[in-house]
C-alpha atoms as a PDB file:
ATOM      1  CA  UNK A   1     -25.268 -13.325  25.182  1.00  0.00           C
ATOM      2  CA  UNK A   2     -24.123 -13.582  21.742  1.00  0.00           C
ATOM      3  CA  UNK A   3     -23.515 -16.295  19.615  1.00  0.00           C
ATOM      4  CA  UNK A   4     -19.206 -15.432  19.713  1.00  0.00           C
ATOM      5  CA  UNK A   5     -19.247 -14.432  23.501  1.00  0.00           C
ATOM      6  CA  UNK A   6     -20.479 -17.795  24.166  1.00  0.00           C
ATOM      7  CA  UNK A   7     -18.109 -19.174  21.750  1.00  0.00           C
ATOM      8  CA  UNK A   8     -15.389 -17.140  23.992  1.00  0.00           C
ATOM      9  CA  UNK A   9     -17.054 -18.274  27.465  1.00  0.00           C
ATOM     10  CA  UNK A  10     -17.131 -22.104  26.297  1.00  0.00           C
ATOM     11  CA  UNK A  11     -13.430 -21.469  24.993  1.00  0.00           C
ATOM     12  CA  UNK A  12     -12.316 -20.351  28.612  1.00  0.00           C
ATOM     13  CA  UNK A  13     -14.372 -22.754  30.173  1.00  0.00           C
ATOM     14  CA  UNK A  14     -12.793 -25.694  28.488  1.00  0.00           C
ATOM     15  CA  UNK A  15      -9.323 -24.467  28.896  1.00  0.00           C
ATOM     16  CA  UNK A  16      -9.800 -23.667  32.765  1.00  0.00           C
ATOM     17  CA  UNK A  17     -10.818 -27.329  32.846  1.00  0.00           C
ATOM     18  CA  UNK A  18      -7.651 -28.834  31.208  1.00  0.00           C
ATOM     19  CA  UNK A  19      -5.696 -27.209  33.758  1.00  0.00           C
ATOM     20  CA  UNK A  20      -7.702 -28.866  36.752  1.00  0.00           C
ATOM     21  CA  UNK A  21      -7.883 -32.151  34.572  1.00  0.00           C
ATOM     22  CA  UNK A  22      -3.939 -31.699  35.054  1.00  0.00           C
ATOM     23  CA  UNK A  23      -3.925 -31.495  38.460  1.00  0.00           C
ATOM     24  CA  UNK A  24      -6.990 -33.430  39.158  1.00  0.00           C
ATOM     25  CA  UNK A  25      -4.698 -36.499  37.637  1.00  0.00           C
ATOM     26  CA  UNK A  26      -2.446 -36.084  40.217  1.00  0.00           C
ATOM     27  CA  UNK A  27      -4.840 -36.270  43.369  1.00  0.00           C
ATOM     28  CA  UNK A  28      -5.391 -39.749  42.337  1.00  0.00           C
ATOM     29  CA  UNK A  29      -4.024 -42.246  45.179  1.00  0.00           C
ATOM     30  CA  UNK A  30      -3.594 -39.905  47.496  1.00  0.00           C
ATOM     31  CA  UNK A  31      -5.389 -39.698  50.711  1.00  0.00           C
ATOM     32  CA  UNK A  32      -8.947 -37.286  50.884  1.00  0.00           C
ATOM     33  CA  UNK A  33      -7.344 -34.678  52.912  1.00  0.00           C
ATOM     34  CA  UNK A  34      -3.909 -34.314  51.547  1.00  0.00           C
ATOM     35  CA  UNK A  35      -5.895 -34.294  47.920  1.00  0.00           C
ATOM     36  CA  UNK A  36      -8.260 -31.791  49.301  1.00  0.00           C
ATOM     37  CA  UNK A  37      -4.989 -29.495  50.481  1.00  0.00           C
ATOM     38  CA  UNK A  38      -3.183 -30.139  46.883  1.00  0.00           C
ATOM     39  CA  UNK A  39      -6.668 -28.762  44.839  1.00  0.00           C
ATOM     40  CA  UNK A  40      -7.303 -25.942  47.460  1.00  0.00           C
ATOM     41  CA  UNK A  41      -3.055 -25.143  47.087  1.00  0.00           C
ATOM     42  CA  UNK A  42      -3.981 -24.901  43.030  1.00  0.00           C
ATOM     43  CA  UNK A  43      -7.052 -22.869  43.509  1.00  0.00           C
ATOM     44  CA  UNK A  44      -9.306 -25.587  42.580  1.00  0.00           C
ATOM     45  CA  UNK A  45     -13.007 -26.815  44.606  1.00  0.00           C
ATOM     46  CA  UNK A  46     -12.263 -30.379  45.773  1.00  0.00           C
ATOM     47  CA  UNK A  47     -15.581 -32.346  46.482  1.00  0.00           C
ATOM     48  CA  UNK A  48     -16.360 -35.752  46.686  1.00  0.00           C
ATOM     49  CA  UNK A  49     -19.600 -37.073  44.961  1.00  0.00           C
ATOM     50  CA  UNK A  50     -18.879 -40.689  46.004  1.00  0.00           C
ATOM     51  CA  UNK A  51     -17.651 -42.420  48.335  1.00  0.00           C
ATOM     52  CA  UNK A  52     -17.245 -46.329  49.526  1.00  0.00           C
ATOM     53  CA  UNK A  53     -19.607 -46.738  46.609  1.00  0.00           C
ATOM     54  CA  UNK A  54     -22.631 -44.283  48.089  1.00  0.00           C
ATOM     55  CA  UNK A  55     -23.029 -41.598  45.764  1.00  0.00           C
ATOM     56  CA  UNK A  56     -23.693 -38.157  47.205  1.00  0.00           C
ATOM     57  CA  UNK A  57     -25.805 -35.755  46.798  1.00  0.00           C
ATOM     58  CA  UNK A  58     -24.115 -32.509  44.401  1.00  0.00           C
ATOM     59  CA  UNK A  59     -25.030 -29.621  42.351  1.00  0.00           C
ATOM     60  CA  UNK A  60     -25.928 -30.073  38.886  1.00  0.00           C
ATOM     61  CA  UNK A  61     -23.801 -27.146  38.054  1.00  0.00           C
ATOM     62  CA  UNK A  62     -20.652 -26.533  35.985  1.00  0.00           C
ATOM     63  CA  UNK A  63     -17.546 -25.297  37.363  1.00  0.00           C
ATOM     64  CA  UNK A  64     -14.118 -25.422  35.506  1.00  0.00           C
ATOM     65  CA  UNK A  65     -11.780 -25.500  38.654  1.00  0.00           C
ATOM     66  CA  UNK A  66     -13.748 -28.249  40.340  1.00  0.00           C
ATOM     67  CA  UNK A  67     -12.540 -31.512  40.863  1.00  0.00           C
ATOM     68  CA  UNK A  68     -15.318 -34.512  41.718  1.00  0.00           C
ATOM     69  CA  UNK A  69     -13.766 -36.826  43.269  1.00  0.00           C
ATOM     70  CA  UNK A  70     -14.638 -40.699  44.062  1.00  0.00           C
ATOM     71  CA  UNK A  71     -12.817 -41.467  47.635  1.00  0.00           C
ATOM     72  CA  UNK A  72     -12.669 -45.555  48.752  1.00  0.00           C
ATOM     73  CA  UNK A  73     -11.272 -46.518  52.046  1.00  0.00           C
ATOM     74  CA  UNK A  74     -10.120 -43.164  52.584  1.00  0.00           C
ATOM     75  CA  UNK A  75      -8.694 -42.747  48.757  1.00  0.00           C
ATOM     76  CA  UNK A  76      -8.999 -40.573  45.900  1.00  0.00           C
ATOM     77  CA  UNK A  77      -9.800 -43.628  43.192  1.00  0.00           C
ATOM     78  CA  UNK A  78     -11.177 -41.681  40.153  1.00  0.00           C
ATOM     79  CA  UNK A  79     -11.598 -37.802  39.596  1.00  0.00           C
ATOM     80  CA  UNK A  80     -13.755 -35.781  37.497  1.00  0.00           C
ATOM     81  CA  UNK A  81     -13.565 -32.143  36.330  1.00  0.00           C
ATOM     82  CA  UNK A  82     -17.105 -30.085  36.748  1.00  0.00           C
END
């Protein structure tokens, strides 16, 4: 890969994640399965890499429509794009 396509890729990579940032915001508070059914609705990947303060095991790698999510007592408390 050149030097510009991976200029491009990083480009589309970073702009694919401020859309999912966007919606990722808006998961916050709700409960795990209706924030599940919102990211699946957007076409985003809704995991969660911790909850009740155990953190799970995940893939180290990099996806721009994937929201990480941190779930306590049943709710989305913090959210991640990756």
């Amino acid at each position: 890969m050149s030097d510009e396509e991976a200029q491009r890729s990083e480009g589309q990579f970073a702009e694919s994640a401020r859309t999912t940032q966007t919606i990722a915001t808006r998961l916050v508070g709700l409960d795990e399965e209706t924030a599940a059914a919102v990211a699946a609705e957007r076409g985003c990947v809704f995991r969660v890499v911790r909850r009740d303060r155990v953190v799970l095991p995940v893939t180290m790698d990099r996806r721009s429509n994937r929201i990480n999510a941190t779930v306590v007592n049943g709710r989305v408390t913090a959210v991640e794009i990756g």
